[in-house]
PDB file of N, CA and C in Angstrom:
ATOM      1  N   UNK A   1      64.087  80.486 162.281  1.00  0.00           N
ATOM      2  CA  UNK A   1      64.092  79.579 161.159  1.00  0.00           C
ATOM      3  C   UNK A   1      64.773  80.281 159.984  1.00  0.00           C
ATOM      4  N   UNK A   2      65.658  79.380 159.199  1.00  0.00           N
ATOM      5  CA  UNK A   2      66.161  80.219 158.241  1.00  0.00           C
ATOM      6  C   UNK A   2      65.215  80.223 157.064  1.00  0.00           C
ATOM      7  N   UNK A   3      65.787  81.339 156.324  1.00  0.00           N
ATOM      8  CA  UNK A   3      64.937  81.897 155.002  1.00  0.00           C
ATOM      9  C   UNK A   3      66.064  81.675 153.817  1.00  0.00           C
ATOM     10  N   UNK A   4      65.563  81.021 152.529  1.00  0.00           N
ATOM     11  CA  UNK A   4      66.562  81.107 151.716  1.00  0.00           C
ATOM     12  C   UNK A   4      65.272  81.609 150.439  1.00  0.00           C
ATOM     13  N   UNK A   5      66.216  82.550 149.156  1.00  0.00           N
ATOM     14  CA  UNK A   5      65.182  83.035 147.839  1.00  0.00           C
ATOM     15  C   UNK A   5      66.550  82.333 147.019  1.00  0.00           C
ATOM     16  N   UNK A   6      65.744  81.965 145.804  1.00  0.00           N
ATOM     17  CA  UNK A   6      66.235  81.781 144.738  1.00  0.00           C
ATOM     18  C   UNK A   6      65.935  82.362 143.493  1.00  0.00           C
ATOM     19  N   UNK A   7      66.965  83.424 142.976  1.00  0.00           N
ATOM     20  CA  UNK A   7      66.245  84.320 142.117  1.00  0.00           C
ATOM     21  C   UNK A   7      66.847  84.154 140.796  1.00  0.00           C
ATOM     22  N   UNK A   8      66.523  84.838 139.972  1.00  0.00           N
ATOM     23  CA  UNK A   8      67.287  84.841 138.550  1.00  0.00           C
ATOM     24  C   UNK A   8      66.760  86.266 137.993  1.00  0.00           C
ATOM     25  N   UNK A   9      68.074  86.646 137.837  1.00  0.00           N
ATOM     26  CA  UNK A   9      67.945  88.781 137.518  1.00  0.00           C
ATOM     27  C   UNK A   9      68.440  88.544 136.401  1.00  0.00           C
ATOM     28  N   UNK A  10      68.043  89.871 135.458  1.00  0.00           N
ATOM     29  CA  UNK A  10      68.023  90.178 133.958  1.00  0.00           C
ATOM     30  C   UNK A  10      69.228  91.066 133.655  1.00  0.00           C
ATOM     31  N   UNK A  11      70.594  90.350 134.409  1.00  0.00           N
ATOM     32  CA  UNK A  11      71.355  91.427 134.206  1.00  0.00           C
ATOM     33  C   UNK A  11      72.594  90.186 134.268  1.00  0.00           C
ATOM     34  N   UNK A  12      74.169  90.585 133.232  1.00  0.00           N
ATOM     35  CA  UNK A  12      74.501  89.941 133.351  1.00  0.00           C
ATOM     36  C   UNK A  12      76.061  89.606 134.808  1.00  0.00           C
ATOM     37  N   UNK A  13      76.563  88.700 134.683  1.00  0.00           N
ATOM     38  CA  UNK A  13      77.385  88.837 136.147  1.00  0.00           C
ATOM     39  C   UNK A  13      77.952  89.437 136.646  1.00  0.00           C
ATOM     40  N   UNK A  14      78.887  90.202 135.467  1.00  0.00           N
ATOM     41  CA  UNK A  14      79.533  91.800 136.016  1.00  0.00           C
ATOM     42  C   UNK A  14      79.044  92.785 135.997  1.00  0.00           C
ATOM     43  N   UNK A  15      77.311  93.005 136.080  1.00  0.00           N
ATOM     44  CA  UNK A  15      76.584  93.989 136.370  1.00  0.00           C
ATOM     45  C   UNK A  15      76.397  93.591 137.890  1.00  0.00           C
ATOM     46  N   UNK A  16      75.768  91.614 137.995  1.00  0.00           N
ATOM     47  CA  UNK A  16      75.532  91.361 139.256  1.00  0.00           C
ATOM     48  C   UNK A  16      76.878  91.763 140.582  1.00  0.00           C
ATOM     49  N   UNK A  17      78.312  91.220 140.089  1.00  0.00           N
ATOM     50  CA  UNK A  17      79.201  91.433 140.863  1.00  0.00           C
ATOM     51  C   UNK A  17      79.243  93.180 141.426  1.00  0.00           C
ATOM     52  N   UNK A  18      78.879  93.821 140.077  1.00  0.00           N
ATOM     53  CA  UNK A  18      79.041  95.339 140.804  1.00  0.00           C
ATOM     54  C   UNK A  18      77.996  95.985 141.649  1.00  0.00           C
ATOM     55  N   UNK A  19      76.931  94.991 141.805  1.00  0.00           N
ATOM     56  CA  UNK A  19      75.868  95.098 142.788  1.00  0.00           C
ATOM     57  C   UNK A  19      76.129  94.841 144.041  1.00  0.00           C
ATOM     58  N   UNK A  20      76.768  93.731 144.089  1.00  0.00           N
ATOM     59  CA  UNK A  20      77.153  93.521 145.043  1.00  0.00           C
ATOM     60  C   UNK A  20      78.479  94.558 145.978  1.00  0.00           C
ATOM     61  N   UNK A  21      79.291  94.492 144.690  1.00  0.00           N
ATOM     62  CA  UNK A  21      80.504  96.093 145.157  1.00  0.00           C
ATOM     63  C   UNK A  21      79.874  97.155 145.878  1.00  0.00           C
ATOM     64  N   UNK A  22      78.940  97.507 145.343  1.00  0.00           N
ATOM     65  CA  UNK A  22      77.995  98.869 145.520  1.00  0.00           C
ATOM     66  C   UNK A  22      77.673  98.503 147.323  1.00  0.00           C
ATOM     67  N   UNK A  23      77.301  97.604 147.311  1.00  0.00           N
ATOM     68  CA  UNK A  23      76.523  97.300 148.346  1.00  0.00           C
ATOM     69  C   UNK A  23      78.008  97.559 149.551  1.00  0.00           C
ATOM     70  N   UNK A  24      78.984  96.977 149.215  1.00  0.00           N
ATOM     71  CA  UNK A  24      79.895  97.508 149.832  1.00  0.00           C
ATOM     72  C   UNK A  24      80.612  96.029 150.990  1.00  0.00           C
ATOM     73  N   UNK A  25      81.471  95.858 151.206  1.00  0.00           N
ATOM     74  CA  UNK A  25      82.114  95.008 151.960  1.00  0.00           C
ATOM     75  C   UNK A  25      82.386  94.096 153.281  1.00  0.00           C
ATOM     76  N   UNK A  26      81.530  94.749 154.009  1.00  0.00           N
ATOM     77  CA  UNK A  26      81.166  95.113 155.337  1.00  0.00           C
ATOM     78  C   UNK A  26      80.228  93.772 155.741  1.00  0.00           C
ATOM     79  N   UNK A  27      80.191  92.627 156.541  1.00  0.00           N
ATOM     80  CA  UNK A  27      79.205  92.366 156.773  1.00  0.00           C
ATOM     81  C   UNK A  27      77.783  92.242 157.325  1.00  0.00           C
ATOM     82  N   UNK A  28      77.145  91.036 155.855  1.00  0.00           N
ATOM     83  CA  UNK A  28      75.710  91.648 156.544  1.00  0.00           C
ATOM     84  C   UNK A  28      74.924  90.932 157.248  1.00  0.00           C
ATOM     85  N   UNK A  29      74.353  91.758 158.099  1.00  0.00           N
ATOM     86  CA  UNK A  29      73.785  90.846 159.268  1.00  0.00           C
ATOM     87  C   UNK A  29      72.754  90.285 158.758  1.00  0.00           C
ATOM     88  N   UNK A  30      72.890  88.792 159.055  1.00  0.00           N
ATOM     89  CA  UNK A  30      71.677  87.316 159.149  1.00  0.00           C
ATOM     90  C   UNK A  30      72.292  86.825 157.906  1.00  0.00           C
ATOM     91  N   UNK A  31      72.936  87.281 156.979  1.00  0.00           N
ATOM     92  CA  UNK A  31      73.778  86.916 156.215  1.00  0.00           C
ATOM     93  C   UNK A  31      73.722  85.595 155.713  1.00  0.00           C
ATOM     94  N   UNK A  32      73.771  84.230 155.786  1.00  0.00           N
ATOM     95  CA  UNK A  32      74.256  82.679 156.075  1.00  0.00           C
ATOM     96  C   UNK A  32      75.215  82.522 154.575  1.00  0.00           C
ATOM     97  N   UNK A  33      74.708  82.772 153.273  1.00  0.00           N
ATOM     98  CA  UNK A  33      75.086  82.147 152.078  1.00  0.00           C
ATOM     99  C   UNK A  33      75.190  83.015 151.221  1.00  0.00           C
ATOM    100  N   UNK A  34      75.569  83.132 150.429  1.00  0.00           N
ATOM    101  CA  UNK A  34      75.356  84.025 148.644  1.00  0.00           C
ATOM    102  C   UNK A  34      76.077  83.658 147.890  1.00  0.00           C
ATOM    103  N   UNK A  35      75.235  82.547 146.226  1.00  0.00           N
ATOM    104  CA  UNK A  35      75.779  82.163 145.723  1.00  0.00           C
ATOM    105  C   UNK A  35      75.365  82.965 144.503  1.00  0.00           C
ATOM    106  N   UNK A  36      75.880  82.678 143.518  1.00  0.00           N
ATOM    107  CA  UNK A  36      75.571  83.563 141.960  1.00  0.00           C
ATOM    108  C   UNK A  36      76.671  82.839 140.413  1.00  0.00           C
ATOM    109  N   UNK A  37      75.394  83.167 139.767  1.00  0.00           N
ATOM    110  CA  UNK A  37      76.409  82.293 138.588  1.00  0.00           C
ATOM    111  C   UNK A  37      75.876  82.723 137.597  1.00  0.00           C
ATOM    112  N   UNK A  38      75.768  82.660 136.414  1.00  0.00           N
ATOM    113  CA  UNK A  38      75.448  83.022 135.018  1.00  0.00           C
ATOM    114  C   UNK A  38      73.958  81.902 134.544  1.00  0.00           C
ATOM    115  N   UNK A  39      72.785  82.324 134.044  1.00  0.00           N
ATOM    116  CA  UNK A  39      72.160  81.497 133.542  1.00  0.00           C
ATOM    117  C   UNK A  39      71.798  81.564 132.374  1.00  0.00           C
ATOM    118  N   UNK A  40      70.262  80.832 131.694  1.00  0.00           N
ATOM    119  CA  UNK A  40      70.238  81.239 130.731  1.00  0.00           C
ATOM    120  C   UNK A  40      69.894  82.384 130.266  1.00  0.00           C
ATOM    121  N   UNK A  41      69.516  83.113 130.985  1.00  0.00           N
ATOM    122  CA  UNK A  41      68.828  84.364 130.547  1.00  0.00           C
ATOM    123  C   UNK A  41      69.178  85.786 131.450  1.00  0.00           C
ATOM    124  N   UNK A  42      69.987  85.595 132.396  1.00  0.00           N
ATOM    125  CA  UNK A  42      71.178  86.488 132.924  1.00  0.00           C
ATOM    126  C   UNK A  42      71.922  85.844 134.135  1.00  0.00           C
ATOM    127  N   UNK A  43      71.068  85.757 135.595  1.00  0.00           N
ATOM    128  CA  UNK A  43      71.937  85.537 137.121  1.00  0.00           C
ATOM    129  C   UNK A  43      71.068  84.921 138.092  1.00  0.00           C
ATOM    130  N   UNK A  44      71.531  83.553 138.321  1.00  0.00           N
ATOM    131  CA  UNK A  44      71.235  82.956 139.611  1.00  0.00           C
ATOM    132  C   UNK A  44      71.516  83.699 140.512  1.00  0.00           C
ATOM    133  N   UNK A  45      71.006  84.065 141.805  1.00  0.00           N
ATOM    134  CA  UNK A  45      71.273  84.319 142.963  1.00  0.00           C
ATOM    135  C   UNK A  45      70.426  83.257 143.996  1.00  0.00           C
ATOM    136  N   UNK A  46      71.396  82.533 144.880  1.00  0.00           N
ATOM    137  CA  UNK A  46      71.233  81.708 145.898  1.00  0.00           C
ATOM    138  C   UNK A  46      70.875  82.221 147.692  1.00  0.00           C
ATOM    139  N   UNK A  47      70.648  83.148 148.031  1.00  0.00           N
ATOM    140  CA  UNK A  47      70.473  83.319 149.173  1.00  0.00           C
ATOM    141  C   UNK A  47      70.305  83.002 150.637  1.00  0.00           C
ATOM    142  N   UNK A  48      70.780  82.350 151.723  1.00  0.00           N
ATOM    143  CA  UNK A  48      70.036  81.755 152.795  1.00  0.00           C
ATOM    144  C   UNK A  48      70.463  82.955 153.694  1.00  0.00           C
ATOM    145  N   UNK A  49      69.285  82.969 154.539  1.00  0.00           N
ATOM    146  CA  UNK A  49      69.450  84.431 155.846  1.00  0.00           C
ATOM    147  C   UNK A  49      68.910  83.605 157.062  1.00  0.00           C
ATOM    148  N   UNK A  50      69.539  83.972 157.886  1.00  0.00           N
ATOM    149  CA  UNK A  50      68.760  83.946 159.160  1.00  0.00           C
ATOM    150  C   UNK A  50      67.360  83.853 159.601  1.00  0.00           C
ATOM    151  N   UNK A  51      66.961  84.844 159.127  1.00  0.00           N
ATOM    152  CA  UNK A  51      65.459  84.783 158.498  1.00  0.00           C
ATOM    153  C   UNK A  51      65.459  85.795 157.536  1.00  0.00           C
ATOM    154  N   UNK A  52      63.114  86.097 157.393  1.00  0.00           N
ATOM    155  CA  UNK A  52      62.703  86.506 156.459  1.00  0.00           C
ATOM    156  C   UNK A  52      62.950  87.745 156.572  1.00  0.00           C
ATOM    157  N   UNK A  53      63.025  88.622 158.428  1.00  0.00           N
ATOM    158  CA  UNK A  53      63.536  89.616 158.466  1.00  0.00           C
ATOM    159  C   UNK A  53      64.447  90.390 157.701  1.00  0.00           C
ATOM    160  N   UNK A  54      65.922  89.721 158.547  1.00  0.00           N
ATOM    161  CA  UNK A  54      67.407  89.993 157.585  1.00  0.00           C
ATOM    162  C   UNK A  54      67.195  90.421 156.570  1.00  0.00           C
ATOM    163  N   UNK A  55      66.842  89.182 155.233  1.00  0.00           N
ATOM    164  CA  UNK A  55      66.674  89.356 153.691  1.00  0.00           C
ATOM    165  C   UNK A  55      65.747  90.966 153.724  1.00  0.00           C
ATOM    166  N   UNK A  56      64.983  90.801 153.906  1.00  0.00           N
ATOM    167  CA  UNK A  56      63.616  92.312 153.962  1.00  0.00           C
ATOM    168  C   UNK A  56      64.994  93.680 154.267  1.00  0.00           C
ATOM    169  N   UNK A  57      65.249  93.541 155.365  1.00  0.00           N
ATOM    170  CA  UNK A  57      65.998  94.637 155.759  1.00  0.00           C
ATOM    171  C   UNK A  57      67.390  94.995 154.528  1.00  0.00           C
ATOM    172  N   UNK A  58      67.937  94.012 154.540  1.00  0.00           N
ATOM    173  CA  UNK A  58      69.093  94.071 153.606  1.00  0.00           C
ATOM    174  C   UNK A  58      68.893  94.937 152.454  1.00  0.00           C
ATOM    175  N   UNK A  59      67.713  94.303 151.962  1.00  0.00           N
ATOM    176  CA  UNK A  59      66.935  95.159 150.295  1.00  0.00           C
ATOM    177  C   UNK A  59      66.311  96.439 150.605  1.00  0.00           C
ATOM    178  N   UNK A  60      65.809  96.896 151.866  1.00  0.00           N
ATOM    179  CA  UNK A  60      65.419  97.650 152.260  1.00  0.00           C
ATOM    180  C   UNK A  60      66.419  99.517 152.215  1.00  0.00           C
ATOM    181  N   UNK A  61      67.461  98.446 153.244  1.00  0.00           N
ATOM    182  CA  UNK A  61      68.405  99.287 153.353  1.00  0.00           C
ATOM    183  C   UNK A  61      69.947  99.475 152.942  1.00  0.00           C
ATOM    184  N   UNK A  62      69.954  98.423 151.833  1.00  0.00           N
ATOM    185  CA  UNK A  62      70.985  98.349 151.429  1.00  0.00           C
ATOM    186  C   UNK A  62      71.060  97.502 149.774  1.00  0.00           C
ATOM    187  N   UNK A  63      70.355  97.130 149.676  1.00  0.00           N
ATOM    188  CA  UNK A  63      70.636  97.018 147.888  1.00  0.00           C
ATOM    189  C   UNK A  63      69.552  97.900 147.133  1.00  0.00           C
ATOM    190  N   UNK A  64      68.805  98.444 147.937  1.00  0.00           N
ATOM    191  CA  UNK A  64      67.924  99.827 146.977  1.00  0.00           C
ATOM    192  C   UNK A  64      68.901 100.665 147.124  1.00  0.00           C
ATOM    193  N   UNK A  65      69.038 101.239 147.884  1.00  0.00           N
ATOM    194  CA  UNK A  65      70.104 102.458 147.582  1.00  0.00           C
ATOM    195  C   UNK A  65      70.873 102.138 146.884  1.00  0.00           C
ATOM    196  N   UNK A  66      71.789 100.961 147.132  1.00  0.00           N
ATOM    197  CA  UNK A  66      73.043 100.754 146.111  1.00  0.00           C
ATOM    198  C   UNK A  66      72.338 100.391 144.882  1.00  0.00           C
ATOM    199  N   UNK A  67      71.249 100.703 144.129  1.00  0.00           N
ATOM    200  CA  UNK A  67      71.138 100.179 143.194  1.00  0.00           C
ATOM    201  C   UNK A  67      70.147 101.561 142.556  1.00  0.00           C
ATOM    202  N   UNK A  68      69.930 102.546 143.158  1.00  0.00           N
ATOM    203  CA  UNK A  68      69.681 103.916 143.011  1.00  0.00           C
ATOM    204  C   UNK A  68      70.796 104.283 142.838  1.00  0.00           C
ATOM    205  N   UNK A  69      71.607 104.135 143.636  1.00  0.00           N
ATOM    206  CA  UNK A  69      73.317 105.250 143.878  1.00  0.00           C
ATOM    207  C   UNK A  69      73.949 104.797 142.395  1.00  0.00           C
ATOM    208  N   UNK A  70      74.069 103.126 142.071  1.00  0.00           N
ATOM    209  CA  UNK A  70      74.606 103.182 140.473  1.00  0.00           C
ATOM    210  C   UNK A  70      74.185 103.433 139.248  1.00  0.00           C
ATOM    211  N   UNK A  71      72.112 104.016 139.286  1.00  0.00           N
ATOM    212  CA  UNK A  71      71.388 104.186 138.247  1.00  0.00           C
ATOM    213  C   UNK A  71      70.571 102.900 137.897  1.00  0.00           C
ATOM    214  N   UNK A  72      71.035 101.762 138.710  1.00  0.00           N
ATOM    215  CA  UNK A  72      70.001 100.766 138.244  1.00  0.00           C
ATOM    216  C   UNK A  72      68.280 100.664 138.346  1.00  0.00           C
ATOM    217  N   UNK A  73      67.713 100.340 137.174  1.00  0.00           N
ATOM    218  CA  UNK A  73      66.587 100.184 137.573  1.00  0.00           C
ATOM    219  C   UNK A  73      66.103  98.927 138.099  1.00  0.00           C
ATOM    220  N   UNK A  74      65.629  98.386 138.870  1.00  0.00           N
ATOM    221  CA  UNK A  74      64.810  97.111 139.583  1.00  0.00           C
ATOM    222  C   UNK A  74      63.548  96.847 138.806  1.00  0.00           C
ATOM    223  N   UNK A  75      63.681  96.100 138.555  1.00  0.00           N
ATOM    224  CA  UNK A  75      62.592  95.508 137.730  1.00  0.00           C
ATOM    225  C   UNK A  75      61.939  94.494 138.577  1.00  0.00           C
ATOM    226  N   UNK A  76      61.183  93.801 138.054  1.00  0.00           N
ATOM    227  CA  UNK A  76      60.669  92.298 138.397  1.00  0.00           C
ATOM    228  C   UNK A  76      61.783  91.017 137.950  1.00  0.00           C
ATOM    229  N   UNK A  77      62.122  90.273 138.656  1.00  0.00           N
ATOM    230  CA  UNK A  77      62.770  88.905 138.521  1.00  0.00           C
ATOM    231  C   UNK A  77      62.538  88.197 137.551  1.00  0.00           C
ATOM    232  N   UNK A  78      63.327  87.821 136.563  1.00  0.00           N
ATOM    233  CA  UNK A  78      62.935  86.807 135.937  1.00  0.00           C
ATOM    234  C   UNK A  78      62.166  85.615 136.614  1.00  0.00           C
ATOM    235  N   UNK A  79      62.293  85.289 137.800  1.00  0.00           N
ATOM    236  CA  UNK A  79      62.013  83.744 138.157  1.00  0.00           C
ATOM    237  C   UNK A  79      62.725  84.244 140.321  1.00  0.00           C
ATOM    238  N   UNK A  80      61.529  83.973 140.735  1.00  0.00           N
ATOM    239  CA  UNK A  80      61.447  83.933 142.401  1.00  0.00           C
ATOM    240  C   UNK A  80      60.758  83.139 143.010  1.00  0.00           C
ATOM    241  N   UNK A  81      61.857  82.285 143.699  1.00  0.00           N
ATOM    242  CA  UNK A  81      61.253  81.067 144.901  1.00  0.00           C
ATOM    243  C   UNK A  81      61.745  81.746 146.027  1.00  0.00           C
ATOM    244  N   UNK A  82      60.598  81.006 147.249  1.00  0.00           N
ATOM    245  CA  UNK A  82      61.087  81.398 148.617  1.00  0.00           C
ATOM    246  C   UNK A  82      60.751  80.259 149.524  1.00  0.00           C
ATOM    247  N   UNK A  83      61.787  79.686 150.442  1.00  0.00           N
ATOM    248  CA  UNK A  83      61.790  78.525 151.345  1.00  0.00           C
ATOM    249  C   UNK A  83      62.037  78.577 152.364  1.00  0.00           C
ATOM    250  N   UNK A  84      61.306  78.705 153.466  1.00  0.00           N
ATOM    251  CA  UNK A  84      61.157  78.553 154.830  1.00  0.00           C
ATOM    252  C   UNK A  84      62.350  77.798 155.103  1.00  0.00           C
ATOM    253  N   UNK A  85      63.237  77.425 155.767  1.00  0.00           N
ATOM    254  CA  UNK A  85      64.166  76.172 156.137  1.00  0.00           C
ATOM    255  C   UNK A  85      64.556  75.776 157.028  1.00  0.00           C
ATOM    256  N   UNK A  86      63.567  74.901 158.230  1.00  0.00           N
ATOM    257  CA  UNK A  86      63.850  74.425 159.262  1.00  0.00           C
ATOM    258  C   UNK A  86      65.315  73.830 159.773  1.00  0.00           C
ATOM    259  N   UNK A  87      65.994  73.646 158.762  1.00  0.00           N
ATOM    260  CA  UNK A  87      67.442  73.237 159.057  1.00  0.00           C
ATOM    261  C   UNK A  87      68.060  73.323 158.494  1.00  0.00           C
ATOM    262  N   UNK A  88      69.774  73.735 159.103  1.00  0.00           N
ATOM    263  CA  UNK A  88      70.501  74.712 158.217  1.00  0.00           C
ATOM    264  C   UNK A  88      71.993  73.729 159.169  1.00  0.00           C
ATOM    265  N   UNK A  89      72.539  73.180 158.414  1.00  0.00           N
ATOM    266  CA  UNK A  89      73.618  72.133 158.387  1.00  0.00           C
ATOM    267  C   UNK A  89      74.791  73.584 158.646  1.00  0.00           C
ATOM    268  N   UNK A  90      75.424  73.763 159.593  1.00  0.00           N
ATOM    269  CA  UNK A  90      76.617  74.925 159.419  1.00  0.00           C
ATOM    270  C   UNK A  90      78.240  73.738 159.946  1.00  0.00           C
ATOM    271  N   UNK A  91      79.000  74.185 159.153  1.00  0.00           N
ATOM    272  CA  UNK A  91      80.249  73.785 159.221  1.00  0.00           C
ATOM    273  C   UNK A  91      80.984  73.902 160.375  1.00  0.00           C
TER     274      UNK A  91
END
């Protein structure tokens, strides 16, 4: 079943884009979506994964480090939803 989070981080987009740089190019497995945009109070991030796994692992092993390796600190989210999603429409 897929997993999608909807978050909003306290940082603004060309901090978010270089998070994503950090993280590096390569794809990531369970992957499905990643959207991001500017809000009121810093960055949407849109997520859908494969599952709840994927997402877990990804942050696990790959946006903590990249976010140690550039000095960022992780805070708490402005704002976190999480949705189970029995169906996932693919092109």
């Amino acid at each position: 079943m897929a997993y999608a989070t909807l978050t909003e981080y306290d940082v603004d987009l060309d901090t978010h884009m270089a998070m994503g740089q950090a993280v590096g190019d390569a794809p990531v497995k369970g992957l499905i979506l990643h959207l991001a945009g500017p809000s009121e109070r810093g960055v949407h991030s849109l997520d859908v994964w494969e599952s709840r796994e994927d997402s877990e692992r990804f942050w696990t092993e790959l946006m903590v480090p990249a976010l140690q390796h550039m000095g960022v600190q992780g805070g708490p989210p402005l704002s976190y939803q999480e949705f189970e999603m029995p169906y996932v429409l693919r092109g």
